[in-house]
N, C-alpha and C. Protein backbone atom coordinates (compact mmCIF):
# COMPACT_ATOMS: atom_id res chain seq x y z
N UNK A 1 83.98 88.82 -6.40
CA UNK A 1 84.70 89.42 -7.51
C UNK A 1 84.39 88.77 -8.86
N UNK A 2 84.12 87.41 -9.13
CA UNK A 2 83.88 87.19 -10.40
C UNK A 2 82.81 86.05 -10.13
N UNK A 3 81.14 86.16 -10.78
CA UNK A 3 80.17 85.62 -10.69
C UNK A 3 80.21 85.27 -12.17
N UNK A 4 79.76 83.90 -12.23
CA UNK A 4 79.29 83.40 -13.46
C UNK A 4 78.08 82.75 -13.56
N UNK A 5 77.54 83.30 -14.37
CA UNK A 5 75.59 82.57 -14.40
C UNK A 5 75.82 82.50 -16.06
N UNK A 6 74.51 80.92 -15.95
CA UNK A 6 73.98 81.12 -17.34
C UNK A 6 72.17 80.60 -17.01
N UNK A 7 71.56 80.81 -17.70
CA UNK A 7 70.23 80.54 -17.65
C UNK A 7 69.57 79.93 -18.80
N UNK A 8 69.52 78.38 -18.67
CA UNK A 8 69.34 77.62 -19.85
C UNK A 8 68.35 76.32 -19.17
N UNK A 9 67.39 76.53 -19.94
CA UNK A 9 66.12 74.67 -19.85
C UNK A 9 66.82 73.20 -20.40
N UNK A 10 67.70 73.02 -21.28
CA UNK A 10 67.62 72.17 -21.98
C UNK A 10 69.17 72.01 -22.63
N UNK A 11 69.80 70.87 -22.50
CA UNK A 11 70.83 70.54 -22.69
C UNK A 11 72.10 70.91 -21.80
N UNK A 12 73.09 71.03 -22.03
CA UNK A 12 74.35 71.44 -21.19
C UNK A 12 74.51 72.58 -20.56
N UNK A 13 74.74 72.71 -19.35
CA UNK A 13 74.13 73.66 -19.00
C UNK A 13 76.32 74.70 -18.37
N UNK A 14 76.69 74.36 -19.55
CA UNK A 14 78.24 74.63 -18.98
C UNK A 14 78.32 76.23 -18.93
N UNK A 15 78.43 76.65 -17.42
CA UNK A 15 78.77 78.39 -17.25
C UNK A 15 80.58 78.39 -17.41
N UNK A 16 81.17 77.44 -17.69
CA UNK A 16 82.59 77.69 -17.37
C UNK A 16 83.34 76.62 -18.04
N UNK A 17 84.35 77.17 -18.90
CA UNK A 17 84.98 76.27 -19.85
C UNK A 17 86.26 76.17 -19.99
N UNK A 18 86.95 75.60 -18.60
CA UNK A 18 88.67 75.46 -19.35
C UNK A 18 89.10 74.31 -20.35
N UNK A 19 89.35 75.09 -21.00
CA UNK A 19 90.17 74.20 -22.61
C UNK A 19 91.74 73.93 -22.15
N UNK A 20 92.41 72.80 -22.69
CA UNK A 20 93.79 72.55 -22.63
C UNK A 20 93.36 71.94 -24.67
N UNK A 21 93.97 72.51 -25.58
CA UNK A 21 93.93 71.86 -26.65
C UNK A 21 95.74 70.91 -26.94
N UNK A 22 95.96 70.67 -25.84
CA UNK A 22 97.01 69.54 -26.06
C UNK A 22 95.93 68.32 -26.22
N UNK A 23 97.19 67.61 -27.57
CA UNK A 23 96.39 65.64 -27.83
C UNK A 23 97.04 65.18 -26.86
N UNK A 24 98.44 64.79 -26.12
CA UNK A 24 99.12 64.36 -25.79
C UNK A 24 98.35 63.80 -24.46
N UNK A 25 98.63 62.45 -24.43
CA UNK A 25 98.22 61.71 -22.79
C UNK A 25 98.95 62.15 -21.77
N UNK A 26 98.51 62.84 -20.48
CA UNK A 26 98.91 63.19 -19.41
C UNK A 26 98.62 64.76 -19.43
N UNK A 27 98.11 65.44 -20.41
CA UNK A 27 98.06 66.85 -20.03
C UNK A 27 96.79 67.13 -19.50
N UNK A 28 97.05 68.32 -18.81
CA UNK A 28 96.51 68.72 -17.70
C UNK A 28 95.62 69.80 -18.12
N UNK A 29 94.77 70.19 -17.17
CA UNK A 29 93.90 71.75 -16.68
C UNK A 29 93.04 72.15 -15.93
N UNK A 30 92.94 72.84 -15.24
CA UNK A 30 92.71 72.56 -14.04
C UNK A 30 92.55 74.07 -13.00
N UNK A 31 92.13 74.27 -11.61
CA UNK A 31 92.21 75.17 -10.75
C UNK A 31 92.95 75.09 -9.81
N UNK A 32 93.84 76.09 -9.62
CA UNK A 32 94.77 76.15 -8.46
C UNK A 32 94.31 76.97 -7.55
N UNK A 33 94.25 76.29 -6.22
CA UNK A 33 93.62 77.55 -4.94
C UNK A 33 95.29 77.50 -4.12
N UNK A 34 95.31 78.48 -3.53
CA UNK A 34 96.39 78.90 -2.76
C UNK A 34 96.36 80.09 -1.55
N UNK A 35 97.22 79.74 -0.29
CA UNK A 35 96.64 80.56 0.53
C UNK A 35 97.99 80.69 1.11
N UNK A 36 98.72 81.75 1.64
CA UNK A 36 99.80 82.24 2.38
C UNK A 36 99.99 82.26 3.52
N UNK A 37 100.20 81.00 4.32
CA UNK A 37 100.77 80.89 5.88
C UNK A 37 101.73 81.16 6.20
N UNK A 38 102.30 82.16 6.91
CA UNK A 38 102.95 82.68 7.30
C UNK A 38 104.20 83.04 6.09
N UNK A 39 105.08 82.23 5.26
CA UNK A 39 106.04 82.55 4.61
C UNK A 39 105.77 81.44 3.46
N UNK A 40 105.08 80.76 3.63
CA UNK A 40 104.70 79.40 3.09
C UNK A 40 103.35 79.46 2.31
N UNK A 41 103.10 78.92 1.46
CA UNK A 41 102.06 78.19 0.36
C UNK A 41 101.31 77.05 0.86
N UNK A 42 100.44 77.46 0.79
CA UNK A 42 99.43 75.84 0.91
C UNK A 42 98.34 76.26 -0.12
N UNK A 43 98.82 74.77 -0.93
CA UNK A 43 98.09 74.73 -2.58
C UNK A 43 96.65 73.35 -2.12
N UNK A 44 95.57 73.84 -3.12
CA UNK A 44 94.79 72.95 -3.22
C UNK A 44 94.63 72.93 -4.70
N UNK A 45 94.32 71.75 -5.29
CA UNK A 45 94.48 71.53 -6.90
C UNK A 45 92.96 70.55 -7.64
N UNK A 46 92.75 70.80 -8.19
CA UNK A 46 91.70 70.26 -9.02
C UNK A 46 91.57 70.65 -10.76
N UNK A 47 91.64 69.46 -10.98
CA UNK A 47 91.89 69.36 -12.41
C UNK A 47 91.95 68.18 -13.13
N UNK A 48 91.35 68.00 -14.40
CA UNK A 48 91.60 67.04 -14.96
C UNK A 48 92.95 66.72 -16.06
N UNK A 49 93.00 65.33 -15.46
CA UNK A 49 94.20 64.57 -17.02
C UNK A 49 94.13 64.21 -17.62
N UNK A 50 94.36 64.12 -18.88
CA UNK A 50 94.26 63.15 -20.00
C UNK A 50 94.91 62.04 -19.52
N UNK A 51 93.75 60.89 -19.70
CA UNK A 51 95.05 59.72 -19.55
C UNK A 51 95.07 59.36 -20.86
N UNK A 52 95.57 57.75 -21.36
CA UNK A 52 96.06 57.14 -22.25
C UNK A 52 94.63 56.32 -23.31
N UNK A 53 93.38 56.30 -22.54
CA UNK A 53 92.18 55.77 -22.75
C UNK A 53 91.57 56.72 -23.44
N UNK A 54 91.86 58.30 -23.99
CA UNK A 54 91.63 59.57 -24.44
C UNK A 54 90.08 59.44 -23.71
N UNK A 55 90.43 59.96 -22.45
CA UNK A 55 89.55 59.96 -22.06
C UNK A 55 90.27 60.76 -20.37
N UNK A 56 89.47 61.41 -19.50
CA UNK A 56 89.79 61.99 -18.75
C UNK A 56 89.66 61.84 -17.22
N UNK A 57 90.98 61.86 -16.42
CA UNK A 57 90.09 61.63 -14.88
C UNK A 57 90.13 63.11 -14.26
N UNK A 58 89.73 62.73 -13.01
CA UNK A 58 89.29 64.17 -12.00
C UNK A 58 89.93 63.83 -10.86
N UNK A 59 91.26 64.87 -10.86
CA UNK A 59 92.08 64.49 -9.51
C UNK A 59 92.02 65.66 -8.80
N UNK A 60 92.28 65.30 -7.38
CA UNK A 60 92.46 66.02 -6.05
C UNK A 60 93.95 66.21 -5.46
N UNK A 61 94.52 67.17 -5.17
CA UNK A 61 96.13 67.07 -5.04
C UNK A 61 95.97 67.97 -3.94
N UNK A 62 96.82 68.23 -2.87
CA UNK A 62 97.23 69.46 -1.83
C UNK A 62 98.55 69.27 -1.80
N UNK A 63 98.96 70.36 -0.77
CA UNK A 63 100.26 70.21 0.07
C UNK A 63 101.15 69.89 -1.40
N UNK A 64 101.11 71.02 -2.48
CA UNK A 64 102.11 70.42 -3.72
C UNK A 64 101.30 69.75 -4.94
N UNK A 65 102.25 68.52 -4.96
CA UNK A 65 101.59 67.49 -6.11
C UNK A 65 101.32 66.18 -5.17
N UNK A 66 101.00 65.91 -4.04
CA UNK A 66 100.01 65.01 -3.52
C UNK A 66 98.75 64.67 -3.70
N UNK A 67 98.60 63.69 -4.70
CA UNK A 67 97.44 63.38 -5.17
C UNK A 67 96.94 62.72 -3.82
N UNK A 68 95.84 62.96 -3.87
CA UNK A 68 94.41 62.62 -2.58
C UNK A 68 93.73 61.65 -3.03
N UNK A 69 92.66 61.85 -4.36
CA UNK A 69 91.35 61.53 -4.34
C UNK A 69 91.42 61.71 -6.36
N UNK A 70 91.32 60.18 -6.92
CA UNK A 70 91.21 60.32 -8.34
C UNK A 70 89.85 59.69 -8.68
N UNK A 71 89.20 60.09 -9.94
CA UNK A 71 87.96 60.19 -10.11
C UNK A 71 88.74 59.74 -11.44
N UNK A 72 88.48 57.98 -12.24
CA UNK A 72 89.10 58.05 -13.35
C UNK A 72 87.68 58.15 -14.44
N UNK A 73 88.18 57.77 -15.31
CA UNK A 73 86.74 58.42 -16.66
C UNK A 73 86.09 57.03 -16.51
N UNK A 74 86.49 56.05 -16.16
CA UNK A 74 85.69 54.57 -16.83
C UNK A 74 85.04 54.45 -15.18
N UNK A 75 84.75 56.10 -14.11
CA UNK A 75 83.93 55.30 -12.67
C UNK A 75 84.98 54.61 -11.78
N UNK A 76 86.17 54.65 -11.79
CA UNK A 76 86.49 54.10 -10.18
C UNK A 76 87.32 55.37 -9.62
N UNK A 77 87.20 55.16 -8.17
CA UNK A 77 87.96 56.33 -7.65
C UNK A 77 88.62 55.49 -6.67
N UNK A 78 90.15 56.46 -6.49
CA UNK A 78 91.61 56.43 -5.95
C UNK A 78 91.57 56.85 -4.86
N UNK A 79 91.47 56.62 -3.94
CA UNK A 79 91.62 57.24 -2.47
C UNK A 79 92.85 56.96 -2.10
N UNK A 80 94.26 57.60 -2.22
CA UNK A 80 95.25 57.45 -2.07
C UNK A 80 96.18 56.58 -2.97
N UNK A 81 95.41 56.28 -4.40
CA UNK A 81 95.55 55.51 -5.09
C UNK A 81 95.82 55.93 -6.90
N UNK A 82 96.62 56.43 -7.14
CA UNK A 82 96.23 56.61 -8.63
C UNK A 82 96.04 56.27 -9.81
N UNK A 83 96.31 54.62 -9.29
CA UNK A 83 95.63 54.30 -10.93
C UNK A 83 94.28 53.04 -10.02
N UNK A 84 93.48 53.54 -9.67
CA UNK A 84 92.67 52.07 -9.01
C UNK A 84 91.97 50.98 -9.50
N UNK A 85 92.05 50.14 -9.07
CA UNK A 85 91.62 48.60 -10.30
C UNK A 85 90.32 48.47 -9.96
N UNK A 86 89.46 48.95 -8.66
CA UNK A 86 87.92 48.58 -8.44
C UNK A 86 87.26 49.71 -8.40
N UNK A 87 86.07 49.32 -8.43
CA UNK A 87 85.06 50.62 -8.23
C UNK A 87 85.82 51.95 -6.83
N UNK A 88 86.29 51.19 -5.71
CA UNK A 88 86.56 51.95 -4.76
C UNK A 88 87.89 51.53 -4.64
N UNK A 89 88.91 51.73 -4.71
CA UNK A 89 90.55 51.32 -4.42
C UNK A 89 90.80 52.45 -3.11
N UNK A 90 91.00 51.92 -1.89
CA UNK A 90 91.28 53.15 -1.03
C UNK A 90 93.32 52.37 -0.56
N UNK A 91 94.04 53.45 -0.57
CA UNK A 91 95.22 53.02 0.27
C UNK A 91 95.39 53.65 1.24
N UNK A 92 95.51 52.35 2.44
CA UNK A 92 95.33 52.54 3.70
C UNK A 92 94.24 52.04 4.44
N UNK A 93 94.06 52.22 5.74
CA UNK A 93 93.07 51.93 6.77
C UNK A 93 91.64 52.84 6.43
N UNK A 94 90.60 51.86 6.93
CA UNK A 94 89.24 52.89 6.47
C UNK A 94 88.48 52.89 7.75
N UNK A 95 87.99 53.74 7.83
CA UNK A 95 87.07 54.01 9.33
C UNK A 95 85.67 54.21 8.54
N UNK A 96 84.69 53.76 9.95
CA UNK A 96 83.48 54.20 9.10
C UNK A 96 82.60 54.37 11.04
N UNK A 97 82.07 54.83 11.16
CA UNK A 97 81.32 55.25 12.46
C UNK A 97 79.65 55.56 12.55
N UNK A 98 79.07 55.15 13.04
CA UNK A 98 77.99 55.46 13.09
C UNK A 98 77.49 56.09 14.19
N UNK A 99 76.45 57.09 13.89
CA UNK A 99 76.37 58.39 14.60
C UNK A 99 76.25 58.21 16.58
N UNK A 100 75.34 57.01 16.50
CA UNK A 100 74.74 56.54 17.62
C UNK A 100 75.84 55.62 18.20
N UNK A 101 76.81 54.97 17.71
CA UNK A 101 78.04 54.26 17.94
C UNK A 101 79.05 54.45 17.42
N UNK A 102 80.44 54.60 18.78
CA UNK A 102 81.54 55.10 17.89
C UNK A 102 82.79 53.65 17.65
N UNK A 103 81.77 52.08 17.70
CA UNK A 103 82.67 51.11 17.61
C UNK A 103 81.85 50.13 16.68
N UNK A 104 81.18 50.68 15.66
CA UNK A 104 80.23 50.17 15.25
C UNK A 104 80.54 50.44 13.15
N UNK A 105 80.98 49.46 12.27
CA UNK A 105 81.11 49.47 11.02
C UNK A 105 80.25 48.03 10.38
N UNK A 106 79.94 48.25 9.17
CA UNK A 106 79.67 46.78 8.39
C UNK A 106 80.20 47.02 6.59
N UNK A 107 80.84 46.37 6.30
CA UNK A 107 81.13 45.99 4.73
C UNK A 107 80.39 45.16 4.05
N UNK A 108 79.42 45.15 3.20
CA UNK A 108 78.12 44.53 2.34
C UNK A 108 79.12 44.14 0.96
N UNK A 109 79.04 43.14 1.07
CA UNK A 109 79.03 42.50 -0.31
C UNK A 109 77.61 41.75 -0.90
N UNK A 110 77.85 42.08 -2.19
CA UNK A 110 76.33 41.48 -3.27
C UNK A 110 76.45 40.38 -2.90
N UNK A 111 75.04 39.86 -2.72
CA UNK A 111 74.70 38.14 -2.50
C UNK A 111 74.44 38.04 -4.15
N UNK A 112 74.44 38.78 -4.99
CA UNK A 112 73.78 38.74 -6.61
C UNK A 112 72.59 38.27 -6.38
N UNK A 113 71.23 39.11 -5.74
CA UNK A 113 69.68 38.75 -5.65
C UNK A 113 69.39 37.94 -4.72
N UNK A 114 70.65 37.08 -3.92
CA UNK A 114 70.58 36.03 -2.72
C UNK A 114 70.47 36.62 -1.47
N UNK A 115 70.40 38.56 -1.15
CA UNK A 115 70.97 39.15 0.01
C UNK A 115 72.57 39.45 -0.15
N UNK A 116 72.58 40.24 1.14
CA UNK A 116 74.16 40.54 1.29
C UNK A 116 74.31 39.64 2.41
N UNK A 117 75.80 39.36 2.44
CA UNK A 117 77.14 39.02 3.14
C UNK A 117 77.78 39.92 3.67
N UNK A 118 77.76 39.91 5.03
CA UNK A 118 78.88 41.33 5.27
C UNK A 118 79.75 41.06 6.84
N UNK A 119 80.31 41.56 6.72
CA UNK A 119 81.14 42.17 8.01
C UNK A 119 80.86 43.07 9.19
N UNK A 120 80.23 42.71 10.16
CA UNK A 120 79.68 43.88 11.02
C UNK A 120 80.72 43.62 12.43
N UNK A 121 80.68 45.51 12.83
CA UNK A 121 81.25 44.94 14.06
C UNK A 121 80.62 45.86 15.13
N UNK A 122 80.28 45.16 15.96
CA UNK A 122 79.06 45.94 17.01
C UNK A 122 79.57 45.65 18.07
N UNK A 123 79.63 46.75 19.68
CA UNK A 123 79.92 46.22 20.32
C UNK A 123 81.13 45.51 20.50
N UNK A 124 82.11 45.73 20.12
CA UNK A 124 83.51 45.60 20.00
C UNK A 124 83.24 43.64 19.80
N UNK A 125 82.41 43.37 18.98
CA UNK A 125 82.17 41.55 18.35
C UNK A 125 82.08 41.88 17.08
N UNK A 126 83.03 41.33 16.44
CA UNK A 126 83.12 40.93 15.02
C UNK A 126 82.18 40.05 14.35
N UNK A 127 81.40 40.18 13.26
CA UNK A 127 80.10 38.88 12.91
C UNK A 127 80.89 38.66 11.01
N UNK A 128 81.03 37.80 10.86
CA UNK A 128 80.56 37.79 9.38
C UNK A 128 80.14 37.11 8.95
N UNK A 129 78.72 37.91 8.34
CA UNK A 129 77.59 37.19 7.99
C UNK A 129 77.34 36.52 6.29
N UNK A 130 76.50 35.68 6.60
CA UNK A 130 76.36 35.23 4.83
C UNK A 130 75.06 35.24 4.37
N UNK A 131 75.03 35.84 3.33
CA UNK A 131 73.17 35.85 3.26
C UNK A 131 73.15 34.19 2.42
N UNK A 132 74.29 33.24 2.10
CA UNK A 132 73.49 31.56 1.54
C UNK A 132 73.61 30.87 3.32
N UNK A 133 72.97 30.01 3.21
CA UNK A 133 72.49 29.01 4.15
C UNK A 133 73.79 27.75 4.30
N UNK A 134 74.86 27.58 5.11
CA UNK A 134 75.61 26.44 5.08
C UNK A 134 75.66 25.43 6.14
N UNK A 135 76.18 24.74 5.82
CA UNK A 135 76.10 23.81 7.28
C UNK A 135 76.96 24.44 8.35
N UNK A 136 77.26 25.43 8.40
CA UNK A 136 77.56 26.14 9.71
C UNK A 136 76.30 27.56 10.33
N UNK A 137 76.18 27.95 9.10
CA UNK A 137 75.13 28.89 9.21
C UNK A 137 73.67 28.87 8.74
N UNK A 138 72.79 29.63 8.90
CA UNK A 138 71.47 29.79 8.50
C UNK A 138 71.54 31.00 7.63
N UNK A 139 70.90 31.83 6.70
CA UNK A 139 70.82 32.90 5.83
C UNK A 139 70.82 33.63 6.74
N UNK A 140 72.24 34.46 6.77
CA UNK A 140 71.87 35.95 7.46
C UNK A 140 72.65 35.62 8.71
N UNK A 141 72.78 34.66 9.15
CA UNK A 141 73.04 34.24 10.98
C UNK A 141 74.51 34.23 10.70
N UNK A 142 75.59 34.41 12.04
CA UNK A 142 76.66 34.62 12.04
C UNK A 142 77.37 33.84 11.53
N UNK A 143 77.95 33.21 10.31
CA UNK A 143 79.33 32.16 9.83
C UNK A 143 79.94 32.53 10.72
N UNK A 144 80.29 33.26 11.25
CA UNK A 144 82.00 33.63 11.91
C UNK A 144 81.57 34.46 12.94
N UNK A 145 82.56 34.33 14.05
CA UNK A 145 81.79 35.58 15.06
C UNK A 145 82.93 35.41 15.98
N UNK A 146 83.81 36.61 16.37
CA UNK A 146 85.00 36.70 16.91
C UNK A 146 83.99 37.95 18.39
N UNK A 147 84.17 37.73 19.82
CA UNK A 147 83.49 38.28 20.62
C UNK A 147 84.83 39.15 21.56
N UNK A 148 84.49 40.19 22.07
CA UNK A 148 85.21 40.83 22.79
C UNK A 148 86.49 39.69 23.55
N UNK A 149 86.42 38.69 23.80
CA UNK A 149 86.87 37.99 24.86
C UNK A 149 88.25 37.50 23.62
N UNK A 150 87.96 37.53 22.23
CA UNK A 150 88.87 36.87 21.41
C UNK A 150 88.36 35.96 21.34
N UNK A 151 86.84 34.63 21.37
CA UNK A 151 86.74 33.98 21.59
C UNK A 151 85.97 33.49 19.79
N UNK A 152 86.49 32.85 19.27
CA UNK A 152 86.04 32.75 17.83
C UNK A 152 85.02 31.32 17.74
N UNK A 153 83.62 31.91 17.58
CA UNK A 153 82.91 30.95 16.72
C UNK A 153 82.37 30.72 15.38
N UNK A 154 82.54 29.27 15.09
CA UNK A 154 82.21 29.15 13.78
C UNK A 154 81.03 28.70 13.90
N UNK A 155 79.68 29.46 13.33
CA UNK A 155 78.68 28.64 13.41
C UNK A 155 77.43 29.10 14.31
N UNK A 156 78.01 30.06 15.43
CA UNK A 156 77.52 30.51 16.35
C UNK A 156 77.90 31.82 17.00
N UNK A 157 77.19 32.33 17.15
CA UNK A 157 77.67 33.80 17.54
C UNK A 157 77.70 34.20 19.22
N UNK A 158 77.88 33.38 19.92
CA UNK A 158 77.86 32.95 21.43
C UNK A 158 79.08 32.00 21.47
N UNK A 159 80.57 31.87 21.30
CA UNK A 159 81.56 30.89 20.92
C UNK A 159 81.86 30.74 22.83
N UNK A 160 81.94 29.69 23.53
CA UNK A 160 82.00 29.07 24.53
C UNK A 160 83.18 28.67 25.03
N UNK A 161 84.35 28.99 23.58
CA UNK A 161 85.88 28.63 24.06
C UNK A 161 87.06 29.58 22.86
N UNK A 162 87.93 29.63 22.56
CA UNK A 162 88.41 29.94 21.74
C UNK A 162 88.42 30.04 20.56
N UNK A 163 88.15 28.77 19.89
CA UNK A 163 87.23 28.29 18.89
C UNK A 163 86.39 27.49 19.36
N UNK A 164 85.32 27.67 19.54
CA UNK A 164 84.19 27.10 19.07
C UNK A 164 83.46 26.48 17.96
N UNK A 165 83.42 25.39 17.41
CA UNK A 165 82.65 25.29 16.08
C UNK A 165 81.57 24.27 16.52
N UNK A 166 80.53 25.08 15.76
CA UNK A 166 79.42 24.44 15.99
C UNK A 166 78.93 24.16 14.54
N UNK A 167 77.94 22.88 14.17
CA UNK A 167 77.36 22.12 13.43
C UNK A 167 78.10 21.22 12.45
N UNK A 168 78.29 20.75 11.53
CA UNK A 168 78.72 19.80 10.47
C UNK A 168 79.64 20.13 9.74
């Protein structure tokens, strides 16, 4: 029912333009989808806000005014979160799965040019790794390593008792 095209090489290429000409911080504009279950409404929402930075985020709302998923103007997004302080602010538990394993996640933190540091868990064994070299670890080799059994080593990723610590 309603197609919008534009056909342009060079510069902005905007087929669609909602305006809100409010100054005021917090106003809105935006698309409302809506669908009629049985006697009932189920809203999906997308739209941006002015925040206070005159500058704009990109929020996700359903089920009402349940914000989901905020996209603020300065790059971080809200995953259950609406005002988020890091690049990724999620509230709540996070899953992550890999296709070939369904007990299998890792979290990478920047080594800053040294490698990453991360969190892997394979095989229902926890590792966390360090990409610097310490007197418990080697670059990359397990600092920490919690094994199916509950059995925690420091130092070694084979722990022989509860805690285990191995080297200096």
């Amino acid at each position: 029912p309603l197609h919008i095209s534009r056909d342009s090489a060079s510069g902005e290429n905007i087929a669609l333009l909602l305006d809100n000409n409010n100054t005021t911080a917090g106003n809105e504009i935006g698309i409302l989808f809506r669908s009629m279950v049985g006697s009932t409404n189920t809203d999906f929402e997308i739209f941006g806000k002015a925040n206070a930075a005159n500058d704009m985020d990109l929020v996700f709302q359903s089920d009402g005014s349940n914000e989901r998923v905020r996209f603020t103007g300065d790059g971080k997004v809200g995953i259950g979160r609406t005002n988020p302080a890091v690049p990724l602010d999620v509230e709540g538990k996070i899953r992550s799965n890999d296709s070939s394993s369904n007990d299998y996640f890792e979290i990478f933190c920047d080594g800053s040019g040294q490698g990453d540091s991360y969190i892997e868990n394979t095989s229902n064994n926890i590792q966390i790794k360090s990409a610097y070299a310490t007197s418990f670890s080697t670059s990359g080799s397990a600092a920490m390593f919690i094994d199916n059994n509950q059995n925690v080593g420091i130092g070694t990723s084979t722990p022989l008792a509860k805690l285990d610590i191995q080297g200096t």
